[in-house]
Protein backbone atom coordinates (compact mmCIF):
# COMPACT_ATOMS: atom_id res chain seq x y z
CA UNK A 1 13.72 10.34 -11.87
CA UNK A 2 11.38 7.84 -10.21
CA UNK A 3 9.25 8.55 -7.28
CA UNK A 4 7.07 6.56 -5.39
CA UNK A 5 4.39 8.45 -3.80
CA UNK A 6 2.51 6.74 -0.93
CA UNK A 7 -1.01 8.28 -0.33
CA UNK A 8 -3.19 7.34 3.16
CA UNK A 9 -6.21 5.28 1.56
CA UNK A 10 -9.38 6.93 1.55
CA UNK A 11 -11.32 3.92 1.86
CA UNK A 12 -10.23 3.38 5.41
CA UNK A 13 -8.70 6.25 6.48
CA UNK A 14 -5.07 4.26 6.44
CA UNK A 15 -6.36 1.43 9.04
CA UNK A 16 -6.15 -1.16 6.32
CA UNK A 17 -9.91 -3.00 6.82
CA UNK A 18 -13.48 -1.97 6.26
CA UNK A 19 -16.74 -3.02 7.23
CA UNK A 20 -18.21 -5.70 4.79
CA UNK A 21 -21.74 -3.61 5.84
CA UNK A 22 -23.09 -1.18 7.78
CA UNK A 23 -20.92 -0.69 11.04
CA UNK A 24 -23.86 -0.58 12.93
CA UNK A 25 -24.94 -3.42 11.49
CA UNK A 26 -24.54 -5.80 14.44
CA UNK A 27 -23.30 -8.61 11.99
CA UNK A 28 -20.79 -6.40 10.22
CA UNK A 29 -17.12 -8.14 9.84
CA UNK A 30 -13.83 -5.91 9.52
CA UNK A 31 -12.50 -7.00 6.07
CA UNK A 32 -9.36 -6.80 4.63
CA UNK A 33 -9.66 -3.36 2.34
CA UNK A 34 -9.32 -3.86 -1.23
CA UNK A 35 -8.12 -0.61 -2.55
CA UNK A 36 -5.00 0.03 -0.67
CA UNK A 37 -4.73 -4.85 0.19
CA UNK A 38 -4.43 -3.77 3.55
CA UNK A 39 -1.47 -1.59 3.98
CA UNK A 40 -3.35 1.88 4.45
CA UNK A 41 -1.79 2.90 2.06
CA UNK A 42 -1.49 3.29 -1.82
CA UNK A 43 1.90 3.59 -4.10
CA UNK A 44 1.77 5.15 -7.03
CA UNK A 45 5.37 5.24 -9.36
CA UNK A 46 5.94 7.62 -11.27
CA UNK A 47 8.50 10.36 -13.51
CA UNK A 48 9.30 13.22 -11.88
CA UNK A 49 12.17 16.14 -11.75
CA UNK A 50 12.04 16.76 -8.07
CA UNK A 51 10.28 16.10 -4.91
CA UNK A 52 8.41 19.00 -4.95
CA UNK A 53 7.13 18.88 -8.42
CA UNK A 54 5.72 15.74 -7.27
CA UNK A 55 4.23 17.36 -4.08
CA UNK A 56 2.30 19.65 -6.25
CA UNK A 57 0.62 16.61 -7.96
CA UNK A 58 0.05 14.58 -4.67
CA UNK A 59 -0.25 17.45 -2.16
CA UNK A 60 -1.90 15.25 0.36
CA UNK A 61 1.03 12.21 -0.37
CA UNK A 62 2.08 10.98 3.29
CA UNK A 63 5.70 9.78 1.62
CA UNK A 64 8.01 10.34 -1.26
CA UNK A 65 11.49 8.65 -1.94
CA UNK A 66 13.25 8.30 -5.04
CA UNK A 67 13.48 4.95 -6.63
């Protein structure tokens, strides 16, 4: 079965932007984040027999539901 696993982005923590510099840089800008395009999260698809088996693969996955 299909599963699509959503995991919290570790680039920004799940907010969905990042700092184009240094966030104490006083001319840092909140950009859109790349890795995750701004949802906070990131969906990965994949083959698996059961919920759980996927669990043990992503054990820090926020969401699962079967395709």
């Amino acid at each position: 079965m299909k599963i699509q696993i959503n995991v919290t982005c570790k680039s920004c923590d799940g907010y969905g932007t990042c700092s184009d510099r240094h966030p104490i840089d006083p001319s840092h800008k909140l950009v859109e984040c790349s890795e995750c395009e701004g949802n906070g999260q990131i969906k990965y698809v994949e083959e698996y027999d059961s919920i759980s088996d996927a669990k043990d693969d992503y054990p820090c996955g926020a969401s699962f539901t079967y395709l």
